[in-house]
Protein backbone atom coordinates (compact mmCIF):
# COMPACT_ATOMS: atom_id res chain seq x y z
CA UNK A 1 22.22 -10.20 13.98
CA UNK A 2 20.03 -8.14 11.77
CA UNK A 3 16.30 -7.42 12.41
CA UNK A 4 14.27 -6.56 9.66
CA UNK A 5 11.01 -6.00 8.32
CA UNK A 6 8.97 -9.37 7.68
CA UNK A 7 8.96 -10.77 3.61
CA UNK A 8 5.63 -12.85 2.46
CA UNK A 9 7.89 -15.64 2.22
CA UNK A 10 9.07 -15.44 6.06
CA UNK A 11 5.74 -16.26 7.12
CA UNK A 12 5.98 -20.40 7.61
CA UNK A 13 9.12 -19.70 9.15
CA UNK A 14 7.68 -17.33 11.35
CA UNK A 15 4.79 -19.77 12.26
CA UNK A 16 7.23 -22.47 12.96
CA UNK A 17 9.48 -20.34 15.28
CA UNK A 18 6.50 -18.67 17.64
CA UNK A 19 4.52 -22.59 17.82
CA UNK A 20 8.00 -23.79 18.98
CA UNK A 21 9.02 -20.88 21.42
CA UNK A 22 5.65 -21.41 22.65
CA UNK A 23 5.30 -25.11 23.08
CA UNK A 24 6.09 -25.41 26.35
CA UNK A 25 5.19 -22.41 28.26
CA UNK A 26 1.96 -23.40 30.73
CA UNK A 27 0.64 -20.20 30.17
CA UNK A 28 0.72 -20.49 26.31
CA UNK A 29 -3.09 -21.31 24.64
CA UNK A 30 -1.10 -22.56 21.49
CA UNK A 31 -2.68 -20.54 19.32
CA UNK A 32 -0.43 -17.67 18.72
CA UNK A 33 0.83 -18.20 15.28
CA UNK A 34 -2.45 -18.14 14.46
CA UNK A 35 -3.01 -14.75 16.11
CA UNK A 36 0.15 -13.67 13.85
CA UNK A 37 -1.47 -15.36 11.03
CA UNK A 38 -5.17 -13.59 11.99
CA UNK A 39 -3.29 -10.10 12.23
CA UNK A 40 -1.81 -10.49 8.84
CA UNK A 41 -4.47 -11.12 6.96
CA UNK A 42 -6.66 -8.46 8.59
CA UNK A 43 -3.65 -6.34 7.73
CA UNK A 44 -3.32 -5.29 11.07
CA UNK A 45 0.65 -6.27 11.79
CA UNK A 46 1.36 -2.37 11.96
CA UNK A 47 4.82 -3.81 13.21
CA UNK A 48 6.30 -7.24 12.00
CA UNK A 49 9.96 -7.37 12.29
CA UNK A 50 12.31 -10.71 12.42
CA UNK A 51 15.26 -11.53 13.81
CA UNK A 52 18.03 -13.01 11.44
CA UNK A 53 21.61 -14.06 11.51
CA UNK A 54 23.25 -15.42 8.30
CA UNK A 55 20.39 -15.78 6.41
CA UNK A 56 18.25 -17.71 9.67
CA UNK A 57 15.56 -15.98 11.14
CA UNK A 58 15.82 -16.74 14.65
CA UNK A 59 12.78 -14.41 16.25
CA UNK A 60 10.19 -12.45 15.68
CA UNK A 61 7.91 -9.76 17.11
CA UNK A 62 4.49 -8.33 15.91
CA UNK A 63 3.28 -4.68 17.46
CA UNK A 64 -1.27 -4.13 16.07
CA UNK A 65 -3.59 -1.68 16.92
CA UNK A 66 -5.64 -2.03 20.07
CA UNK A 67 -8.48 0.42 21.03
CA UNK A 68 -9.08 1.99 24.55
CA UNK A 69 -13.03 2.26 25.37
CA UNK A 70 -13.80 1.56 21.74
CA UNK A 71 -11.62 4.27 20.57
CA UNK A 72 -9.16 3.85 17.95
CA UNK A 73 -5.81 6.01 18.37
CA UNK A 74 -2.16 5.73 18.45
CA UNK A 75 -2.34 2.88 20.24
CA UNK A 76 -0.56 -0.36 19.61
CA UNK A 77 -0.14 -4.04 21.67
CA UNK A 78 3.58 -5.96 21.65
CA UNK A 79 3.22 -9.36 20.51
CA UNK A 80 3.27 -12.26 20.30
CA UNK A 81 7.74 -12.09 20.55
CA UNK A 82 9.09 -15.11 19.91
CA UNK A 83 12.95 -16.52 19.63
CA UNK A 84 13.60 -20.20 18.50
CA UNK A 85 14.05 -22.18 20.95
CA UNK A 86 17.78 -23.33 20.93
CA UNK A 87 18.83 -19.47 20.55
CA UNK A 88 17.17 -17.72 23.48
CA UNK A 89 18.56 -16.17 26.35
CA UNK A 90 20.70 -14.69 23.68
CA UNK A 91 19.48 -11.54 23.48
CA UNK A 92 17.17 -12.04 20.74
CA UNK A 93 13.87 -11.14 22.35
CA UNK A 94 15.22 -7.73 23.88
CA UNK A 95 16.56 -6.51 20.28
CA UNK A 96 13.20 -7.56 18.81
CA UNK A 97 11.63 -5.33 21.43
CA UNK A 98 13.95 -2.59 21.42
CA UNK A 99 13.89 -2.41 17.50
CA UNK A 100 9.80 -2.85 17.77
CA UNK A 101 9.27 0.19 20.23
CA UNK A 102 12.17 2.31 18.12
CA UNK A 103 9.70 1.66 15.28
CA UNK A 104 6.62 2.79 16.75
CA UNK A 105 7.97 5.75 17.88
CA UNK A 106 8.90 7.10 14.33
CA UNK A 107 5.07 6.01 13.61
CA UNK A 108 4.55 8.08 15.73
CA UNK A 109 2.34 5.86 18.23
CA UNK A 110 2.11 7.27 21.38
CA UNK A 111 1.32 4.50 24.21
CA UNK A 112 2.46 0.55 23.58
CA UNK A 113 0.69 -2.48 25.84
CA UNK A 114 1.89 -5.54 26.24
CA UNK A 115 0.20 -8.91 28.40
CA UNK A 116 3.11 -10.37 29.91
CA UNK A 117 6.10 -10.75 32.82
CA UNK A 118 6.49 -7.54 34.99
CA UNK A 119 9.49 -8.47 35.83
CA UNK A 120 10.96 -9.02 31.96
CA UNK A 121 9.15 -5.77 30.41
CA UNK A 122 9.59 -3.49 33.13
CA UNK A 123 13.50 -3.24 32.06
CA UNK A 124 12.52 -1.56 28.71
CA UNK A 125 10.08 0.60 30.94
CA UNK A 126 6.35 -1.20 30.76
CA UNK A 127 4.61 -0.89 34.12
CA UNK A 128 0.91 -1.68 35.23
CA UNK A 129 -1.48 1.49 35.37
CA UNK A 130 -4.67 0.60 36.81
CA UNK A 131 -6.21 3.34 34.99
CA UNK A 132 -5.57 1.46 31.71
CA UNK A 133 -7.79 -2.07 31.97
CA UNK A 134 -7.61 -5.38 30.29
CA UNK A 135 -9.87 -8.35 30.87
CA UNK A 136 -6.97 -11.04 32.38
CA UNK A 137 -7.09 -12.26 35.95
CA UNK A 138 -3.73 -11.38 37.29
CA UNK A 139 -3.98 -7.67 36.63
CA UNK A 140 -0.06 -6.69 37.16
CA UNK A 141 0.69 -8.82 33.47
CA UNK A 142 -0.82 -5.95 31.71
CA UNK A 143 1.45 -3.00 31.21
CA UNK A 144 2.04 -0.01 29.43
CA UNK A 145 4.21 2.24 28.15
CA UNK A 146 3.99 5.44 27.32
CA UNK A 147 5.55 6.24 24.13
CA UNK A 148 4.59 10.68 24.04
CA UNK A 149 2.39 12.22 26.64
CA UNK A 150 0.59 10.73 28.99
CA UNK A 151 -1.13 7.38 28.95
CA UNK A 152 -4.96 7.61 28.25
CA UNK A 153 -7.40 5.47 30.78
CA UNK A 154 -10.40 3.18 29.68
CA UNK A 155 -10.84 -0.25 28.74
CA UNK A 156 -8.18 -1.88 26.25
CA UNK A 157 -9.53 -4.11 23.31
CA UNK A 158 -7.14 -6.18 21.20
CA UNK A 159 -7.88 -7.13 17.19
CA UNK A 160 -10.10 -9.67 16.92
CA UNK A 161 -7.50 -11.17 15.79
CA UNK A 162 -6.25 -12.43 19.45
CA UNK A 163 -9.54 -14.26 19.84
CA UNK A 164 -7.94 -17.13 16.91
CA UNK A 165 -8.00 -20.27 18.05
């Protein structure tokens, strides 16, 4: 397996994989290739990294800018990750991750937010601050981690981006 920075050409493929890896989740709006798409062309996919073995991409993960209380700053949001569906529970999705966070490090971004399963990012150290705030009803799904210091507080804002439909 080899993850790698995203090509132009990658980005069907990449389309294709996160509409399929979210397909069936009950949670899933169906619109996040198009967020991935939205980022991209607001050239806002700070991170874009894939997931390939011989020459197949098999997942991908996208890490963009999100403000706290307006702000910008070091700041970045995981996601959408996505692994094919006949491939997961491979270990796909953690590499992705691990790789992603590696890279924003050496940015160097200092705090990293993701919307998501406690329970799945707390192993690479996310964990719900109240004094960090997003706009979702079960409050424990957003998560941070801090990447240098400690985490600011406020209000978090995603790209416009994440509002694609």
């Amino acid at each position: 397996m080899h993850i790698r920075d995203e090509c132009p050409q990658d980005a069907g493929t990449i389309a294709a994989i996160t509409a399929a890896a979210f397909e069936a989740l009950p949670y899933s709006s169906g619109t996040e290739s198009r967020i991935i798409e939205a980022l991209r062309a607001a050239g806002a996919l700070t991170v874009s990294l894939v997931a390939e073995r011989d020459g197949e991409i098999e997942g991908h993960i996208a890490f963009s800018p999100v403000q706290i209380d307006g702000r910008n700053g070091p700041w970045f949001g995981l996601g959408p990750v996505s692994v094919r569906p006949d491939v997961q529970g491979q270990g796909i999705g953690t590499m992705l991750i691990r790789s992603g966070l590696e890279r924003l490090r050496s940015i160097p971004a200092s705090l990293c937010v993701v919307l998501g399963d406690p329970r799945y990012y707390g192993r690479f150290g996310f964990r719900h601050d109240p004094r960090l705030t997003y706009d979702f009803p079960i409050a424990e799904a957003f998560q941070c981690l801090a990447l240098s210091g400690s985490p600011p507080s406020g209000i978090v804002t995603y790209n416009p981006a994440f509002d694609a439909s």
